[in-house]
N, C-alpha and C. Protein backbone atom coordinates (compact mmCIF):
# COMPACT_ATOMS: atom_id res chain seq x y z
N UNK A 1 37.44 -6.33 9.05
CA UNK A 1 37.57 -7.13 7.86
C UNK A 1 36.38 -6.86 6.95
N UNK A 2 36.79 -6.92 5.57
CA UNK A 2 35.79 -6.70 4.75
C UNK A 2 35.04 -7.61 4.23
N UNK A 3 33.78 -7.59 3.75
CA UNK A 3 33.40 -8.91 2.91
C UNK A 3 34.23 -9.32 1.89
N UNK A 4 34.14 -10.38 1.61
CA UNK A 4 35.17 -10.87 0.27
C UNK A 4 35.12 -12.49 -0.27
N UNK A 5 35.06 -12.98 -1.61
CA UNK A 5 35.34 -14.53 -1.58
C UNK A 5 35.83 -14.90 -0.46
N UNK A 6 35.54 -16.02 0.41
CA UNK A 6 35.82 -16.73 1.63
C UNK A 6 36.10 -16.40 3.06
N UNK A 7 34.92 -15.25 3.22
CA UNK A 7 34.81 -14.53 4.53
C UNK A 7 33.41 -15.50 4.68
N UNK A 8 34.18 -15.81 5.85
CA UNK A 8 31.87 -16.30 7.00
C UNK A 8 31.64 -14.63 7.08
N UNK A 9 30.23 -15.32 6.53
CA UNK A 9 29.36 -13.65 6.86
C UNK A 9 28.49 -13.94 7.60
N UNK A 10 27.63 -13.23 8.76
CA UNK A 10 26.67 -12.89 9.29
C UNK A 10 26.35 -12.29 9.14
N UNK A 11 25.09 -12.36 9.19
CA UNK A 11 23.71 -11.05 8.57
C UNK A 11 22.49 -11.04 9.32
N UNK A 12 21.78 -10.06 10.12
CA UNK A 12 20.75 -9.67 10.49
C UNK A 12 19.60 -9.06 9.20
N UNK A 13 18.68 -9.71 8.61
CA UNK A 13 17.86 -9.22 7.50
C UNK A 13 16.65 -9.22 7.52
N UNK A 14 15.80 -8.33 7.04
CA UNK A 14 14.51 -8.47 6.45
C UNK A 14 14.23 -8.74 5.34
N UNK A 15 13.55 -9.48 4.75
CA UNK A 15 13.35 -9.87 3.51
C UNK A 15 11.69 -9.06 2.92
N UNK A 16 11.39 -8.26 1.89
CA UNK A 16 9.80 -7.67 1.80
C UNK A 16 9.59 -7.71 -0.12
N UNK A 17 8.91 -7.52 -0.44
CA UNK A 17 8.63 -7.30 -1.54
C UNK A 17 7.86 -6.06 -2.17
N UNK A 18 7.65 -6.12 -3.67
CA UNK A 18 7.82 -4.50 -3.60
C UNK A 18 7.06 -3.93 -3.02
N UNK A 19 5.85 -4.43 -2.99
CA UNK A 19 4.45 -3.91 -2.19
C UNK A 19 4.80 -3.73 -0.28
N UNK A 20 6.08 -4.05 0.08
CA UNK A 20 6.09 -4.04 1.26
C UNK A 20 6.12 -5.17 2.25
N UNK A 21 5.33 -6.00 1.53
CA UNK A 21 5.03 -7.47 2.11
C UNK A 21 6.37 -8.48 2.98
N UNK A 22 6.40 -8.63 4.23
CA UNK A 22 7.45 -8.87 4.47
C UNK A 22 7.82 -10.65 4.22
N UNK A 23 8.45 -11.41 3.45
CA UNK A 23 8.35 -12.29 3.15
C UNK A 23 9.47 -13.63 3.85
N UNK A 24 10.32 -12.79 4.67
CA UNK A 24 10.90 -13.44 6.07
C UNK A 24 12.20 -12.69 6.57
N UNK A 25 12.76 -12.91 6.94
CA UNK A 25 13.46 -12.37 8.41
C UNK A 25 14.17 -13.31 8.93
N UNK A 26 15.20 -12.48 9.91
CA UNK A 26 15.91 -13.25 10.80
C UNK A 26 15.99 -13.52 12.24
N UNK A 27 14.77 -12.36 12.24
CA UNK A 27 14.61 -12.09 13.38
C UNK A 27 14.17 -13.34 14.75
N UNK A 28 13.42 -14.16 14.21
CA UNK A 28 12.69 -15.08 14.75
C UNK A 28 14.34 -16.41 14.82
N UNK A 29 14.21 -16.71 13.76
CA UNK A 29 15.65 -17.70 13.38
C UNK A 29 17.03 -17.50 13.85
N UNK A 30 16.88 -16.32 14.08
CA UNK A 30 18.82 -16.22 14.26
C UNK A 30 19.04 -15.63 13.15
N UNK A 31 20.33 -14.85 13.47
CA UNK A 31 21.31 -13.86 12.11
C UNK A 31 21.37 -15.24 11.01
N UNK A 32 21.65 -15.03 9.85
CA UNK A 32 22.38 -16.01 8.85
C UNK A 32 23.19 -16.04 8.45
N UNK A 33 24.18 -17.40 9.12
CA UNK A 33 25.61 -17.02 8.75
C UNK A 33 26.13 -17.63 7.31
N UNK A 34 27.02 -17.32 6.23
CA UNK A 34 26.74 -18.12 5.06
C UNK A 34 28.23 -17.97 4.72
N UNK A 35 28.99 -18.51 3.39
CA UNK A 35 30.41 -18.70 3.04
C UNK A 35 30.49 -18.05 1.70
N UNK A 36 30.49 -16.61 1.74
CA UNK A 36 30.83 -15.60 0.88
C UNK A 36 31.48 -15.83 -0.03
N UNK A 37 31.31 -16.26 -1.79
CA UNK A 37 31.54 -16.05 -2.63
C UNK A 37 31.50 -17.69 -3.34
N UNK A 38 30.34 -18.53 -2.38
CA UNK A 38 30.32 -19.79 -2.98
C UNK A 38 28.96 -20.12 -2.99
N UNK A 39 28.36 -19.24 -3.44
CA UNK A 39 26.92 -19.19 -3.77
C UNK A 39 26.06 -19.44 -2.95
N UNK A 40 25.76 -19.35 -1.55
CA UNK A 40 25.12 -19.87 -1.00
C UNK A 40 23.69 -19.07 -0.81
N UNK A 41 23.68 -17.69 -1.17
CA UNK A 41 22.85 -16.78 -1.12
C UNK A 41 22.69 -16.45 -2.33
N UNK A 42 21.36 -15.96 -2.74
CA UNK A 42 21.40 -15.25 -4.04
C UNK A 42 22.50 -14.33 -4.82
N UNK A 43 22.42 -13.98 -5.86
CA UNK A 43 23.95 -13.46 -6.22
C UNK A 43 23.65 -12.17 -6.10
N UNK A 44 22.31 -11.45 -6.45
CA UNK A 44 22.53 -10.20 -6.02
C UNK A 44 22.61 -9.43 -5.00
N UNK A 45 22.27 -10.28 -3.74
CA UNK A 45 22.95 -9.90 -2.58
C UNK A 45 23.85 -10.17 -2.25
N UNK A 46 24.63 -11.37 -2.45
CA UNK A 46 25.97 -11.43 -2.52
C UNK A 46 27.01 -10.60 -3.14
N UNK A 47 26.54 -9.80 -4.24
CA UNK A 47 27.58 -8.94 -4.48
C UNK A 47 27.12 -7.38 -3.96
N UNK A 48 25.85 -7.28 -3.56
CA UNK A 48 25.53 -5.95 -2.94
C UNK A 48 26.31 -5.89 -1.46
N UNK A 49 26.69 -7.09 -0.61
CA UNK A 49 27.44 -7.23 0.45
C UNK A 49 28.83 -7.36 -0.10
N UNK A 50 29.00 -7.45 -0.74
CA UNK A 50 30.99 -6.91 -0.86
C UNK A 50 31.26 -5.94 -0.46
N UNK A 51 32.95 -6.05 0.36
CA UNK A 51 32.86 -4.42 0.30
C UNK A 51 32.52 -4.24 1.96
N UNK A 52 31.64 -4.92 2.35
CA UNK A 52 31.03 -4.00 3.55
C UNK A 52 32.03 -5.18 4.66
N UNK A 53 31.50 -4.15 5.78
CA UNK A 53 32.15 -4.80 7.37
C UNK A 53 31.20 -4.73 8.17
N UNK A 54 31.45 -5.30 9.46
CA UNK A 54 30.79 -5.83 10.49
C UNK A 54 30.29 -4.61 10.93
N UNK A 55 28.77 -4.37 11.67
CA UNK A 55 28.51 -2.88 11.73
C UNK A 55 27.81 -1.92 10.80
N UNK A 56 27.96 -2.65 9.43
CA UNK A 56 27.42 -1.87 8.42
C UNK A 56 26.31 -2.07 8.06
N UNK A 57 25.20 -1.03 7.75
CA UNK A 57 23.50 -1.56 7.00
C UNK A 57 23.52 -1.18 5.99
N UNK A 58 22.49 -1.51 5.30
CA UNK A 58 22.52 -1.34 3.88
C UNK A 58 20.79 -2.00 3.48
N UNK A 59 20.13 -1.20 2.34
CA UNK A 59 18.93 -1.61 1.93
C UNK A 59 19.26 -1.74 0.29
N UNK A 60 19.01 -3.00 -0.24
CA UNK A 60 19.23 -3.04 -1.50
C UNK A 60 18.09 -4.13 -2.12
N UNK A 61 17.70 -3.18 -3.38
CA UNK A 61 16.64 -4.03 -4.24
C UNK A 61 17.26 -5.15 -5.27
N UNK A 62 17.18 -6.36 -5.17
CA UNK A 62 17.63 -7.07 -5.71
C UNK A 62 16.48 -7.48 -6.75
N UNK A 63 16.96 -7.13 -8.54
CA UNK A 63 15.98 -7.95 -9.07
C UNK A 63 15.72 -8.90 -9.52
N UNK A 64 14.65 -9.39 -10.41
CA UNK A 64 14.65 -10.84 -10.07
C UNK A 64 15.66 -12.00 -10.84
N UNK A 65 16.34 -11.02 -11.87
CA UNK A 65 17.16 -11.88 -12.85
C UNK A 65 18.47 -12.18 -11.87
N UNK A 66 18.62 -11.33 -10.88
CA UNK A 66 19.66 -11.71 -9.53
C UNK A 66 19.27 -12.31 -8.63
N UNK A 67 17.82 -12.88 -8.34
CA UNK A 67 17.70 -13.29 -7.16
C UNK A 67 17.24 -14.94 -7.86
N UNK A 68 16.12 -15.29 -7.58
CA UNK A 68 15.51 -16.76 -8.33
C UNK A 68 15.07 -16.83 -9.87
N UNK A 69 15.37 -15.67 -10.38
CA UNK A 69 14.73 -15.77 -12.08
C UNK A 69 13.54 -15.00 -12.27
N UNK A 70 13.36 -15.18 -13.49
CA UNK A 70 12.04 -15.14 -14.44
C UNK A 70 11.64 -16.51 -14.37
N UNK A 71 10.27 -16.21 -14.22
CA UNK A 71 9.44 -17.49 -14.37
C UNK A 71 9.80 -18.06 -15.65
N UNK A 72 9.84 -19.32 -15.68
CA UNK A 72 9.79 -20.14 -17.03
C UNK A 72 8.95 -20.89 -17.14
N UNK A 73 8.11 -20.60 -18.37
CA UNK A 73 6.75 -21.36 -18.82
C UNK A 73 7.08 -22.94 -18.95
N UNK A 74 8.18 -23.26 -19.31
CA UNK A 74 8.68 -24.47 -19.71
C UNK A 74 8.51 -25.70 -18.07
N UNK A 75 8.47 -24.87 -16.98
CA UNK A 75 8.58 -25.17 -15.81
C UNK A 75 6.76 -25.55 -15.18
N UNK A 76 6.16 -24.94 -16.22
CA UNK A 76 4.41 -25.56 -15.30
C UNK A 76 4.23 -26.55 -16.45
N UNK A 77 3.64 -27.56 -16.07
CA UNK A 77 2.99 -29.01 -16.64
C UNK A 77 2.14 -29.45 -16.09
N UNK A 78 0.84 -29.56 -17.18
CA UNK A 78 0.13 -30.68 -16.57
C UNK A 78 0.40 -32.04 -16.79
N UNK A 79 -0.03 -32.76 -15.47
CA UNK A 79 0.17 -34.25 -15.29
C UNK A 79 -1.04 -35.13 -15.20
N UNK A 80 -0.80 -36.23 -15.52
CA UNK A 80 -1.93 -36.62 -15.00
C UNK A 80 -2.31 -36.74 -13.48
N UNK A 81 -3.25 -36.82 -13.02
CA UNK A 81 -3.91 -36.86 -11.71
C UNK A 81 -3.33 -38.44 -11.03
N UNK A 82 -3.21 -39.72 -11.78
CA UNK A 82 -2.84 -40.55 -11.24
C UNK A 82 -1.59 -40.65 -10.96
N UNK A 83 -0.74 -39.00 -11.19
CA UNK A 83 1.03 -39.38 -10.66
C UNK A 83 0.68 -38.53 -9.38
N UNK A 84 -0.28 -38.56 -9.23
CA UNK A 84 -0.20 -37.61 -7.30
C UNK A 84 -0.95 -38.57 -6.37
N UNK A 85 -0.56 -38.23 -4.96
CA UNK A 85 -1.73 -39.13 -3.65
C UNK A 85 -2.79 -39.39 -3.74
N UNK A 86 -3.37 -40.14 -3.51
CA UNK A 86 -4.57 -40.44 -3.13
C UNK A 86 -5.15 -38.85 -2.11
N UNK A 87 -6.45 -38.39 -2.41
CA UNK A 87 -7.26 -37.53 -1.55
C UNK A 87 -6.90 -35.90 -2.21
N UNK A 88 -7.21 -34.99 -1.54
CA UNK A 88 -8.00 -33.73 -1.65
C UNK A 88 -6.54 -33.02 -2.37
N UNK A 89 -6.38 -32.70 -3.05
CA UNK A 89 -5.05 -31.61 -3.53
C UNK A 89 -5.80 -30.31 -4.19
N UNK A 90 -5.35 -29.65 -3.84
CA UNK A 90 -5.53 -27.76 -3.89
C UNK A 90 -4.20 -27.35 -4.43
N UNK A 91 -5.53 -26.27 -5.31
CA UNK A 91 -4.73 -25.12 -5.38
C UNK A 91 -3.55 -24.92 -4.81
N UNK A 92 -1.95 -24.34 -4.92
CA UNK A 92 -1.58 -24.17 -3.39
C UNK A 92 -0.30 -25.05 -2.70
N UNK A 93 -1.42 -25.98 -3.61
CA UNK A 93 -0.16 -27.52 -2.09
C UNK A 93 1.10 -27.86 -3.09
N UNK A 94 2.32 -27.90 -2.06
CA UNK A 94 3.43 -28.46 -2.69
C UNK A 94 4.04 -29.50 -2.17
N UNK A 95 4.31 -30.54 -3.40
CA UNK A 95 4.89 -31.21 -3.14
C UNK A 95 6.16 -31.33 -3.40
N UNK A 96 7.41 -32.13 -3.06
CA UNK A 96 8.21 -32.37 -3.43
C UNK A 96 8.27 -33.60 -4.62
N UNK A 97 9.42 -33.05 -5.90
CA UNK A 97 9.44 -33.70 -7.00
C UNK A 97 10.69 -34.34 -7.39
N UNK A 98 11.39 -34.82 -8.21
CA UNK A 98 12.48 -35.38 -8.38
C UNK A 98 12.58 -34.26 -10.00
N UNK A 99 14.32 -32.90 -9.61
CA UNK A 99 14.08 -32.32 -10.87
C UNK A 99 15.09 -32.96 -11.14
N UNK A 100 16.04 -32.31 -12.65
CA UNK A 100 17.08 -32.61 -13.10
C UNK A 100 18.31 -31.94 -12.40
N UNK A 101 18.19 -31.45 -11.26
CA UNK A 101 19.41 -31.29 -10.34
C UNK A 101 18.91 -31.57 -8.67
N UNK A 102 18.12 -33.11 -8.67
CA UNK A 102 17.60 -32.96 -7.22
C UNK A 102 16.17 -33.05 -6.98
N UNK A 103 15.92 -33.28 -5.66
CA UNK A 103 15.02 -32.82 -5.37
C UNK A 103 14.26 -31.40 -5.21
N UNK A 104 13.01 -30.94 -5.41
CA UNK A 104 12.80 -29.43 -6.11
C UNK A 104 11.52 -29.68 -5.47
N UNK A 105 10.90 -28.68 -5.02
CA UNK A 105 9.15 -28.22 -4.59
C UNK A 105 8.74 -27.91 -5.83
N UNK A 106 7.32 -28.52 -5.91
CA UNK A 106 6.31 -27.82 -7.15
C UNK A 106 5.50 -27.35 -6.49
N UNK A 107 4.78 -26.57 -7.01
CA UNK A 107 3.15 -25.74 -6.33
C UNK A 107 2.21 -26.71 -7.42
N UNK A 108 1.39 -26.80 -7.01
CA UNK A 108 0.02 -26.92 -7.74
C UNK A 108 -1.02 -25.41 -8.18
N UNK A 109 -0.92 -25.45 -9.47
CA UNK A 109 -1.49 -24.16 -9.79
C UNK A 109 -2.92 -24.44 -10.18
N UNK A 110 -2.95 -25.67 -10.30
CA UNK A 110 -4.50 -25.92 -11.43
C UNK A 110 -4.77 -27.32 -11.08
N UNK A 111 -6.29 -28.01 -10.79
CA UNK A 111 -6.39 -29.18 -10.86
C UNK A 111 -7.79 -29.20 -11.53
N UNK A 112 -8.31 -30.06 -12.02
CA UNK A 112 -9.50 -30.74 -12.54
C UNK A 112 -9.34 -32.55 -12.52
N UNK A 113 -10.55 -33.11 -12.99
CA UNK A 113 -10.72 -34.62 -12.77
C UNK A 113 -9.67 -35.59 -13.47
N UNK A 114 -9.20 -35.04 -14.25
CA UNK A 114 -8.20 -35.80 -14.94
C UNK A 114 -6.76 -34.92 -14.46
N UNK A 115 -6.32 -34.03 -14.51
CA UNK A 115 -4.85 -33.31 -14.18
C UNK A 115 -4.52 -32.45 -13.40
N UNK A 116 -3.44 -32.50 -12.66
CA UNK A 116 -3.11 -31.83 -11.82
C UNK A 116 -1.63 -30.74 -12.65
N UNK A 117 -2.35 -29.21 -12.47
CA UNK A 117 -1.12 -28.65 -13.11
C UNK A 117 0.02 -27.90 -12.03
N UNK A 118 1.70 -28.42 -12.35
CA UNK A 118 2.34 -27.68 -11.01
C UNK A 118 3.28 -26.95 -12.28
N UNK A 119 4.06 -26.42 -10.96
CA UNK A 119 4.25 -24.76 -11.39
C UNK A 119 5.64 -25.39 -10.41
N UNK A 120 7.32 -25.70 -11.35
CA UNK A 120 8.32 -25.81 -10.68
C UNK A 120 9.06 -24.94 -10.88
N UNK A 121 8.67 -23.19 -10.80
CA UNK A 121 9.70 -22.40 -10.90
C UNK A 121 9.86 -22.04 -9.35
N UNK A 122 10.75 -21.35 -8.95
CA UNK A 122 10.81 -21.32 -7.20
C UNK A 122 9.80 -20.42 -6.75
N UNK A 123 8.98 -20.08 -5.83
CA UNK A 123 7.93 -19.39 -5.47
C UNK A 123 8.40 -17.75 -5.71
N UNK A 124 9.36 -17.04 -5.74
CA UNK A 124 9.91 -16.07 -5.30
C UNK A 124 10.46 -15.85 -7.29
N UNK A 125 10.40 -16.41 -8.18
CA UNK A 125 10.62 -16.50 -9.52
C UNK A 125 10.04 -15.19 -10.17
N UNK A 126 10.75 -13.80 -10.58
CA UNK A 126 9.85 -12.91 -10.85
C UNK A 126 9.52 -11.62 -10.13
N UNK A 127 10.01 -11.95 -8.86
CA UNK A 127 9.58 -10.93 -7.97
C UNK A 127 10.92 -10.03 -7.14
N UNK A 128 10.70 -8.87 -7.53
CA UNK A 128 12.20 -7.80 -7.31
C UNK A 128 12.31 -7.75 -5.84
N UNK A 129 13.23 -8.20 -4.69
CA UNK A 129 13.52 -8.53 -3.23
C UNK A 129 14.03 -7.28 -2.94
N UNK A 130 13.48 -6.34 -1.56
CA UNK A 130 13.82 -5.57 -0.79
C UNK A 130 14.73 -6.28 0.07
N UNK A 131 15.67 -6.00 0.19
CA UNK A 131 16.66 -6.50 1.41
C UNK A 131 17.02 -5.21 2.85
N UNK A 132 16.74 -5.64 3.42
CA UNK A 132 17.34 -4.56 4.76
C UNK A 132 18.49 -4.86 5.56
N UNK A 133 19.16 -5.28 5.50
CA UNK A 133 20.47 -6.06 5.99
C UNK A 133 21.54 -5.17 7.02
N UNK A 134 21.50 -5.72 8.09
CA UNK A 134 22.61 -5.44 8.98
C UNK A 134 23.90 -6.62 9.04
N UNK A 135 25.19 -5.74 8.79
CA UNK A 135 26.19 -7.18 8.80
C UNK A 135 26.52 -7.09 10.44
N UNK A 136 26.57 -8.28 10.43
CA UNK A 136 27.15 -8.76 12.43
C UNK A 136 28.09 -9.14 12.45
N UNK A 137 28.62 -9.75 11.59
CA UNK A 137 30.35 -10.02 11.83
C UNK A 137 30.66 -10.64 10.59
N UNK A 138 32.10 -10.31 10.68
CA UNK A 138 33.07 -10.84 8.69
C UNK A 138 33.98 -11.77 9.97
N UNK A 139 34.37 -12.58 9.09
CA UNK A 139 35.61 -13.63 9.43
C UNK A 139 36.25 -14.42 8.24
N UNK A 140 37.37 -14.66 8.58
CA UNK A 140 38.11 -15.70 6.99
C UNK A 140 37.56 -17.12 7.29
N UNK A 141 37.25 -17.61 6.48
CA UNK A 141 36.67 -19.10 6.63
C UNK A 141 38.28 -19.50 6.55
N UNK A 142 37.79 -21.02 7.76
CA UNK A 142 38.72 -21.97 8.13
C UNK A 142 38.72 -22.74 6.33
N UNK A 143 40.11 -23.58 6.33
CA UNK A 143 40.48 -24.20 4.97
C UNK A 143 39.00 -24.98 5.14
N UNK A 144 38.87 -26.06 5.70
CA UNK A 144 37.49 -26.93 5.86
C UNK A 144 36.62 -25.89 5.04
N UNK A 145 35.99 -24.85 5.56
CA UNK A 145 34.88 -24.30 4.90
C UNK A 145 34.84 -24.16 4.24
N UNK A 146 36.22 -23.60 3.26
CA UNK A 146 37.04 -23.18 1.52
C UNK A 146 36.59 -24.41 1.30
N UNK A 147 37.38 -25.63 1.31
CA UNK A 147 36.88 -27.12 1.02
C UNK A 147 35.51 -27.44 0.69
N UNK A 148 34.72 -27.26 1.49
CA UNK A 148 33.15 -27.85 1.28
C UNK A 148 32.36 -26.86 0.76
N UNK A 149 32.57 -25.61 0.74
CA UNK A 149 31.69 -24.82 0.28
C UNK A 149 30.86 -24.20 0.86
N UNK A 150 30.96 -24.38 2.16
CA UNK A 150 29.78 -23.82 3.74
C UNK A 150 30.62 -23.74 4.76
N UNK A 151 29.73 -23.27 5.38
CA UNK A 151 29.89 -22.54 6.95
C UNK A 151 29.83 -24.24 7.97
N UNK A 152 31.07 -23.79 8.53
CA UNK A 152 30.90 -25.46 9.98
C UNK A 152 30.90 -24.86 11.36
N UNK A 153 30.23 -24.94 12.28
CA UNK A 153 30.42 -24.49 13.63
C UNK A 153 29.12 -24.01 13.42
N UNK A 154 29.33 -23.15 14.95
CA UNK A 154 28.45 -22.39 15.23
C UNK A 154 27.72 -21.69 14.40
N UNK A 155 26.06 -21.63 14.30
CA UNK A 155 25.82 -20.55 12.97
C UNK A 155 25.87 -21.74 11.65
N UNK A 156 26.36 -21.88 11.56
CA UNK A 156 26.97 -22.37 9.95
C UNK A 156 26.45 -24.33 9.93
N UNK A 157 26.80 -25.06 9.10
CA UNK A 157 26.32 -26.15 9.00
C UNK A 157 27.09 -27.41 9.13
N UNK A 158 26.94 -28.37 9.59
CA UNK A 158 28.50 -29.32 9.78
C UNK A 158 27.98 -30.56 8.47
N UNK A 159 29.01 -31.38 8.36
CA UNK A 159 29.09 -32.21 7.35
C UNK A 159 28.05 -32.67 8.22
């Protein structure tokens, strides 16, 4: 079976960046199984896996306008210092924020005595993804999975 809108996919992957840097894997986690053609993965690997079957590898550069974006300036703000915790905040630290679709991670890019500046574009915003991908198995998603939009069972995620 081939990949296609509403195949469960499994995938064995490396994830690196351009410099090489390996920025995660499946190796440690388990394959990732996901519900092909309902966004659950970035889109430019989602459509670089069409097409393929169980058995098949493939290395594809996904860039960044396919994977998390271009950074958007509109996305770092400074705040004041009294909308964060009490104690030590760095460079670095993220918290979770309330965006306009959800809950969203910010980084903290900048602090001084009065403001703390975060940075809510996704960490990965900008940066062209090496993919190394082995597929492990295609299957037709059960109606349920068509329904919700994900993977249920094994691998996959239950209501």
């Amino acid at each position: 079976m081939q990949i296609a809108d509403q195949t469960v996919v499994t995938i064995d992957y490396t994830l690196t960046d351009t410099s090489g840097d390996e920025l995660d894997s499946s190796r440690e986690g388990g394959p990732l199984t996901y519900l092909h053609g309902a966004g659950n993965i970035i889109p430019g690997l989602e459509r670089a896996l069409a097409g393929h079957a169980a058995g098949d590898e493939l290395s594809v550069t996904i860039p960044p306008e396919d994977a998390y974006g271009l950074p958007d300036d509109d996305l770092v703000q400074a705040l004041p210092r009294s909308n964060f915790p009490p104690g030590e905040i760095t460079v670095g630290s993220q918290f979770r924020a309330d965006g306009p679709d959800g809950a969203q991670v910010v980084t903290v890019v900048a602090v001084d005595a009065s403001s703390v500046t975060i940075d809510a574009n996704h960490p990965l915003a900008g940066i062209a993804l090496n993919f190394a991908v082995t597929v492990r198995d295609v299957r037709a998603a059960t109606a349920e999975e068509r329904r919700h939009g994900h993977v249920h069972g094994a691998g996959g995620a239950h209501e």
